[in-house]
C-alpha atoms as a PDB file:
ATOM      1  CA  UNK A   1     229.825 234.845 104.948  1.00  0.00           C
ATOM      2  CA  UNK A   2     229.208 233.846 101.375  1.00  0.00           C
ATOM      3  CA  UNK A   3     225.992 236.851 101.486  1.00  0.00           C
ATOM      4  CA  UNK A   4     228.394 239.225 102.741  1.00  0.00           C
ATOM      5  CA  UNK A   5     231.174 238.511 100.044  1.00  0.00           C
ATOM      6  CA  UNK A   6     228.269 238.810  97.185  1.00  0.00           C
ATOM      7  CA  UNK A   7     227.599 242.236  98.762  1.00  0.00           C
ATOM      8  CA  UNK A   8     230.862 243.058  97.919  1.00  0.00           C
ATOM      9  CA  UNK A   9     231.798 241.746  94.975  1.00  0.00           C
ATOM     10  CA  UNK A  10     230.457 245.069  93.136  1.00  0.00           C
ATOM     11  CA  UNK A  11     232.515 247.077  94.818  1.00  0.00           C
ATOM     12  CA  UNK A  12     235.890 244.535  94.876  1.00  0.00           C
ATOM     13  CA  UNK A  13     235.077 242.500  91.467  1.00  0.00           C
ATOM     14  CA  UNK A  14     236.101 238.968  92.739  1.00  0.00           C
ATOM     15  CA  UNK A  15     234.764 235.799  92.062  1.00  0.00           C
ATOM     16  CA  UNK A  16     233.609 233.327  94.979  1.00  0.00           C
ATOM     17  CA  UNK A  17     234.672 230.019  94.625  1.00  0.00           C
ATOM     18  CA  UNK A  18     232.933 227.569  97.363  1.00  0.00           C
ATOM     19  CA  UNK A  19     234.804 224.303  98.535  1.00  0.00           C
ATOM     20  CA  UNK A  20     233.370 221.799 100.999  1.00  0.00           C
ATOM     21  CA  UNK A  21     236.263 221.723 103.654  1.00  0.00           C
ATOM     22  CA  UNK A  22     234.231 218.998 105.513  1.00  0.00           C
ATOM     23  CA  UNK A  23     235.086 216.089 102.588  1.00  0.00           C
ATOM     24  CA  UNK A  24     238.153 217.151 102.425  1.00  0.00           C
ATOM     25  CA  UNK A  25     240.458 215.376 104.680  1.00  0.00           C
ATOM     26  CA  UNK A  26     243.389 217.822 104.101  1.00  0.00           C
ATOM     27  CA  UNK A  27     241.436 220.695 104.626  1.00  0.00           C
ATOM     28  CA  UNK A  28     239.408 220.074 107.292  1.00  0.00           C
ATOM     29  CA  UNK A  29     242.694 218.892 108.825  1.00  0.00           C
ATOM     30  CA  UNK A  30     244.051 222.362 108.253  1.00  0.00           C
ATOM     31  CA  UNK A  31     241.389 224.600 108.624  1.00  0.00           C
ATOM     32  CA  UNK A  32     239.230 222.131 111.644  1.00  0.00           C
ATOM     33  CA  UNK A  33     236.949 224.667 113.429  1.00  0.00           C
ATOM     34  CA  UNK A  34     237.937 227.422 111.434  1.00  0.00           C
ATOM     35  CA  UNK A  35     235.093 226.810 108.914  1.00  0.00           C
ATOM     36  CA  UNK A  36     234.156 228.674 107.082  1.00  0.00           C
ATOM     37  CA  UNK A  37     237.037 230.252 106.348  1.00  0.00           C
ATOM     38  CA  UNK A  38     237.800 233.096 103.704  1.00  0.00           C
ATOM     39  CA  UNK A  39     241.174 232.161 101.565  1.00  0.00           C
ATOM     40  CA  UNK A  40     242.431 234.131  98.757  1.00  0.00           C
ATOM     41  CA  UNK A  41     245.976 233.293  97.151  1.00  0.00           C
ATOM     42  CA  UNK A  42     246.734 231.050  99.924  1.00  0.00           C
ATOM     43  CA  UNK A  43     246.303 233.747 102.632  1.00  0.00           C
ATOM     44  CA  UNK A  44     243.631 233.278 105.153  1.00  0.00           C
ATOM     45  CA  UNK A  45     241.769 236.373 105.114  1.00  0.00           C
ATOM     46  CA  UNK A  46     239.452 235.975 107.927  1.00  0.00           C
ATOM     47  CA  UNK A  47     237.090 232.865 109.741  1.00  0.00           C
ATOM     48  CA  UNK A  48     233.737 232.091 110.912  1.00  0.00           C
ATOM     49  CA  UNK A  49     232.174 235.636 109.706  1.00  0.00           C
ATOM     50  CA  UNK A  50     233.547 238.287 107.444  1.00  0.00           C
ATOM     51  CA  UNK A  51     235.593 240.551 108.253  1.00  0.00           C
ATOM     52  CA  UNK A  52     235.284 243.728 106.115  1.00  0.00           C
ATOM     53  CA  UNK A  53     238.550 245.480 107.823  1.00  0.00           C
ATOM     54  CA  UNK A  54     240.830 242.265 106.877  1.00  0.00           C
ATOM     55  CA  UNK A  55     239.169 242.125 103.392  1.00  0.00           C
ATOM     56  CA  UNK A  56     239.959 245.952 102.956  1.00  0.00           C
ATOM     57  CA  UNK A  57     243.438 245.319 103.996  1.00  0.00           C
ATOM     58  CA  UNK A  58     243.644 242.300 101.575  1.00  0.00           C
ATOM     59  CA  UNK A  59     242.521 244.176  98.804  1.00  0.00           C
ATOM     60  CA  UNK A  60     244.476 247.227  99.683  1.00  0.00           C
ATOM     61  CA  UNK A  61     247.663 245.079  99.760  1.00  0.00           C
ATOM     62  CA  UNK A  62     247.511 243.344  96.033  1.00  0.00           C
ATOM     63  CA  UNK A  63     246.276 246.650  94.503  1.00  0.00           C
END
């Protein structure tokens, strides 16, 4: 996922931030198999691989 989103993040301009759900005991409570797992302004955008339509949509929606 993280390849995909640096692909992108001409086109978008976002920054990736990279947290390690697996020591965190509230996150990997929340998010469990999810991982990884794309969040932006608390909104889970998509899990396990990217997904460009959901990221569009994201985008499209705070523009």
């Amino acid at each position: 996922m993280v390849a995909a989103l640096k692909e992108l993040q001409v086109r978008y301009c976002f920054h990736v931030k990279l947290v390690d759900v697996d020591s965190n005991v509230e996150l990997l409570a929340q998010y469990g198999e999810r991982i990884p797992v794309l969040i932006a302004d608390e909104e889970e955008i998509c899990h396990f691989h990217l997904d460009p339509i959901a990221l569009d949509a994201y985008f499209a929606k705070i523009r």
